[in-house]
Protein backbone atom coordinates (compact mmCIF):
# COMPACT_ATOMS: atom_id res chain seq x y z
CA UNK A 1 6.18 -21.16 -36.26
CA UNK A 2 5.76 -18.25 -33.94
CA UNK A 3 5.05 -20.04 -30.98
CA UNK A 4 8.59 -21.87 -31.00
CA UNK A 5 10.64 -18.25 -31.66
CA UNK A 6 14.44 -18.63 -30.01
CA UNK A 7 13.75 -17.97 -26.24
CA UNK A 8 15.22 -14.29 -25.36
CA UNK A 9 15.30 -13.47 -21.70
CA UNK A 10 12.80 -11.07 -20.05
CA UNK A 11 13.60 -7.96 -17.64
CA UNK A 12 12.64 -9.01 -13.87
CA UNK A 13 12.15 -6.35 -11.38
CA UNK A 14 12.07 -7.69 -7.83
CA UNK A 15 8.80 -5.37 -6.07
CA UNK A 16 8.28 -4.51 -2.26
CA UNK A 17 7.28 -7.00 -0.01
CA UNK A 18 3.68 -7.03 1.28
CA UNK A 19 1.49 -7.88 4.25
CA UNK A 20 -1.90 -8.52 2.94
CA UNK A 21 -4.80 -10.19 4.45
CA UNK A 22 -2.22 -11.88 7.24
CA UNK A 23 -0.28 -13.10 4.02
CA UNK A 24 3.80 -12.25 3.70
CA UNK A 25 4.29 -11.95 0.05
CA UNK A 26 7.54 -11.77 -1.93
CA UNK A 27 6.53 -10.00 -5.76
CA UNK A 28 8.36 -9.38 -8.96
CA UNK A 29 7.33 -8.08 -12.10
CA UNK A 30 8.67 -9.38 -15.63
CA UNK A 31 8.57 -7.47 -18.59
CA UNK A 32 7.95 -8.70 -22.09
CA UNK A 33 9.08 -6.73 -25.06
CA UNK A 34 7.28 -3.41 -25.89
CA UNK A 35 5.49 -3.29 -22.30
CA UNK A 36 6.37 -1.25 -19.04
CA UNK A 37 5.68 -1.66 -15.18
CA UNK A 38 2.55 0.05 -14.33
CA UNK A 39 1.82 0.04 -10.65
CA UNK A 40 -2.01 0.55 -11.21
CA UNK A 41 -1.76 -2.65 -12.92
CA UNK A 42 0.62 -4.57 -10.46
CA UNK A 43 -2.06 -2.83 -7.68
CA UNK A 44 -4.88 -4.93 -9.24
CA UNK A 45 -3.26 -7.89 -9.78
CA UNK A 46 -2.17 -7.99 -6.17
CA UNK A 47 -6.01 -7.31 -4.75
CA UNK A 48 -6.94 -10.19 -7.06
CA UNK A 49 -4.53 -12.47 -6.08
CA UNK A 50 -5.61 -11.38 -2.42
CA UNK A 51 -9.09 -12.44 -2.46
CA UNK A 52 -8.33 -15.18 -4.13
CA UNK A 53 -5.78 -16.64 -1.22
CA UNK A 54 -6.95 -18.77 1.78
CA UNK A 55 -6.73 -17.45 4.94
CA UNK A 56 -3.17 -17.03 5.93
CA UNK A 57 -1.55 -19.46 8.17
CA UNK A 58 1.08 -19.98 10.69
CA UNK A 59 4.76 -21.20 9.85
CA UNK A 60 4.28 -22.67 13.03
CA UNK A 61 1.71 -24.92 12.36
CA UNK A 62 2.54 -27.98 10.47
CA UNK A 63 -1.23 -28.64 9.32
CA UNK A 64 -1.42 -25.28 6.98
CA UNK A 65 -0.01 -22.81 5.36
CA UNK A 66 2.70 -20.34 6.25
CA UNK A 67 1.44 -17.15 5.33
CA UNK A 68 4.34 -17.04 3.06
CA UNK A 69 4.30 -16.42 -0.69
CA UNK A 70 4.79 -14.83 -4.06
CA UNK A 71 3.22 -13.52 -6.55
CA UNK A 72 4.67 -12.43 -10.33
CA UNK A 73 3.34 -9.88 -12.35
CA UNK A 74 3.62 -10.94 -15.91
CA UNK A 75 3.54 -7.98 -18.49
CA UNK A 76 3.11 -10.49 -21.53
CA UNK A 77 2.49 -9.94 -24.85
CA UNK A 78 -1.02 -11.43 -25.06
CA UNK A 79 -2.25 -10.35 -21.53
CA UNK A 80 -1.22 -9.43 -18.28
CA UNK A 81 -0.50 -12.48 -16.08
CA UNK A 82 -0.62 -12.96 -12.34
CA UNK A 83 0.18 -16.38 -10.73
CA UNK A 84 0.71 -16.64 -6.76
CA UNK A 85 2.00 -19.34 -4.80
CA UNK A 86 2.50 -20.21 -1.12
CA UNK A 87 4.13 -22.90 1.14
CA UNK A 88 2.21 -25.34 3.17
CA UNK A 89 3.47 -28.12 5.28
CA UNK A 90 6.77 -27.03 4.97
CA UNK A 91 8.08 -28.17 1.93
CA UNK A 92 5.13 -28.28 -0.45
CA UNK A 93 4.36 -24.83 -2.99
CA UNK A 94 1.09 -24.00 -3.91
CA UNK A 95 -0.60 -22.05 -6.03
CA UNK A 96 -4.16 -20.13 -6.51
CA UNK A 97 -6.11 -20.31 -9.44
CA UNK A 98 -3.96 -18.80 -12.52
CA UNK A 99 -5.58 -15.08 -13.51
CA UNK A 100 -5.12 -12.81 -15.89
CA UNK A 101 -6.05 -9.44 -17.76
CA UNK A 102 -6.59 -8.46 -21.10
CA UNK A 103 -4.84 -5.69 -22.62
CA UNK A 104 -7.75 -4.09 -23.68
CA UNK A 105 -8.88 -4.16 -19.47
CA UNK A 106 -5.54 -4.53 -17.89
CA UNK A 107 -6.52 -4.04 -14.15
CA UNK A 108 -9.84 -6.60 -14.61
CA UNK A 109 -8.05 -9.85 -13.33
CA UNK A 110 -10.30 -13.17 -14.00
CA UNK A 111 -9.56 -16.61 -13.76
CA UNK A 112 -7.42 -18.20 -16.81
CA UNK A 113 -6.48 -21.35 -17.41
CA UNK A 114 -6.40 -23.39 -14.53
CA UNK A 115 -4.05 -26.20 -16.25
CA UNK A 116 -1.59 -23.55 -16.68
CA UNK A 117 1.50 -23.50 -14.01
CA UNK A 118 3.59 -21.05 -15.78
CA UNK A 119 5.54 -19.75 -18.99
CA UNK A 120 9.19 -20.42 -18.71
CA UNK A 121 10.00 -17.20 -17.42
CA UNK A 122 7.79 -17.59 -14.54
CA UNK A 123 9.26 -20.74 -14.17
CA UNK A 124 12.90 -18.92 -13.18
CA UNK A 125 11.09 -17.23 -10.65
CA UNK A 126 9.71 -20.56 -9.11
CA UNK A 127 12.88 -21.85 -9.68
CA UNK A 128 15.14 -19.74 -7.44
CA UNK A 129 12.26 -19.67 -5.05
CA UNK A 130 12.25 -23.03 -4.59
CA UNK A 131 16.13 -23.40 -4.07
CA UNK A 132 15.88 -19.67 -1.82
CA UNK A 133 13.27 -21.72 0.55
CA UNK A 134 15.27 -25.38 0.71
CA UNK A 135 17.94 -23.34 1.54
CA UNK A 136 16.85 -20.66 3.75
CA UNK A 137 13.73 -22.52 5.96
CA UNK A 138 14.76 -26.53 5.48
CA UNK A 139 18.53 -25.88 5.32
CA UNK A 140 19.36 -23.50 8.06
CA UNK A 141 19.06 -23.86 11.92
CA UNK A 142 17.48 -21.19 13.75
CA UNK A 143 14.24 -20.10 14.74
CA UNK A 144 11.23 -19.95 12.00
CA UNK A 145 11.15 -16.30 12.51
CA UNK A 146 14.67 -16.15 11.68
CA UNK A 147 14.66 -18.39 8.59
CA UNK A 148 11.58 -16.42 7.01
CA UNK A 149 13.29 -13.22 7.47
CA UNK A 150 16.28 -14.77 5.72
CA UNK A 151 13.71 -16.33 3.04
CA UNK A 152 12.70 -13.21 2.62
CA UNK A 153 15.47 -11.26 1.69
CA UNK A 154 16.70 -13.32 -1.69
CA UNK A 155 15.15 -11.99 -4.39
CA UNK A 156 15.39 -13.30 -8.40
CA UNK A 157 17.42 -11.17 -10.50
CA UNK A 158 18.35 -11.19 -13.80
């Protein structure tokens, strides 16, 4: 059964930070067996994910979004996969619509699978997101500029 092989961990490289579109977003990159980073390809995968975002909001404003995300470049065997999430209402993550591009056309990003959260490697990634922003914005005093800076600055590694 190929689809239950013994799990073997994946190379994550944490990526520079962008401003896009009013959007702050964290990015990493994981590489599956027999595939390198390509920047064309994490290039497209970010203007996807970028049109595909709602207009960025305020962490000041309880009623929306934050502005604040992060997207994952997935170099999988079977495609290239890009999910993105955000924050909203302060302790709630998001995501857009799950994309993704063939090998064959690995910088054409199109929906996938909409029922589809993540693999388990993307799942790390959530993971320590999810404990970097419970303890960063909703466990720290100081300002909101403050904690997002701080947010900001943990990054997954492997």
């Amino acid at each position: 059964m190929e689809h239950l092989q013994t799990f073997q961990s994946r190379s994550v490289q944490a990526l520079p930070i962008v401003n896009t579109n009013g959007w702050c977003l964290k990015r990493y990159a994981i590489l599956s067996k027999d595939h390198d980073f390509d920047d064309k390809i994490a290039s497209a995968a970010l203007q996807a994910v970028s049109e595909r975002l709602p207009t960025a909001g305020d962490i000041f404003d309880a009623s929306t979004n934050h502005g604040v995300g992060f997207q994952i470049v997935h170099f999988a065997e079977v495609a290239v996969v890009a999910p993105a999430f955000y924050w909203k209402w302060g302790s709630v993550l998001a995501n857009v619509e799950q994309i993704r591009a063939p090998w064959e056309q690995p910088t054409i990003f199109a929906p996938s699978n909409n029922e589809v959260v993540g693999c388990v490697w993307e799942m790390d990634i959530v993971n320590f997101e999810v404990t970097a922003w419970k303890n960063t914005i909703l466990g720290n005093s100081g300002t909101p500029n403050k904690k997002i800076t701080k947010y900001l600055l943990k990054q997954y590694s492997t």
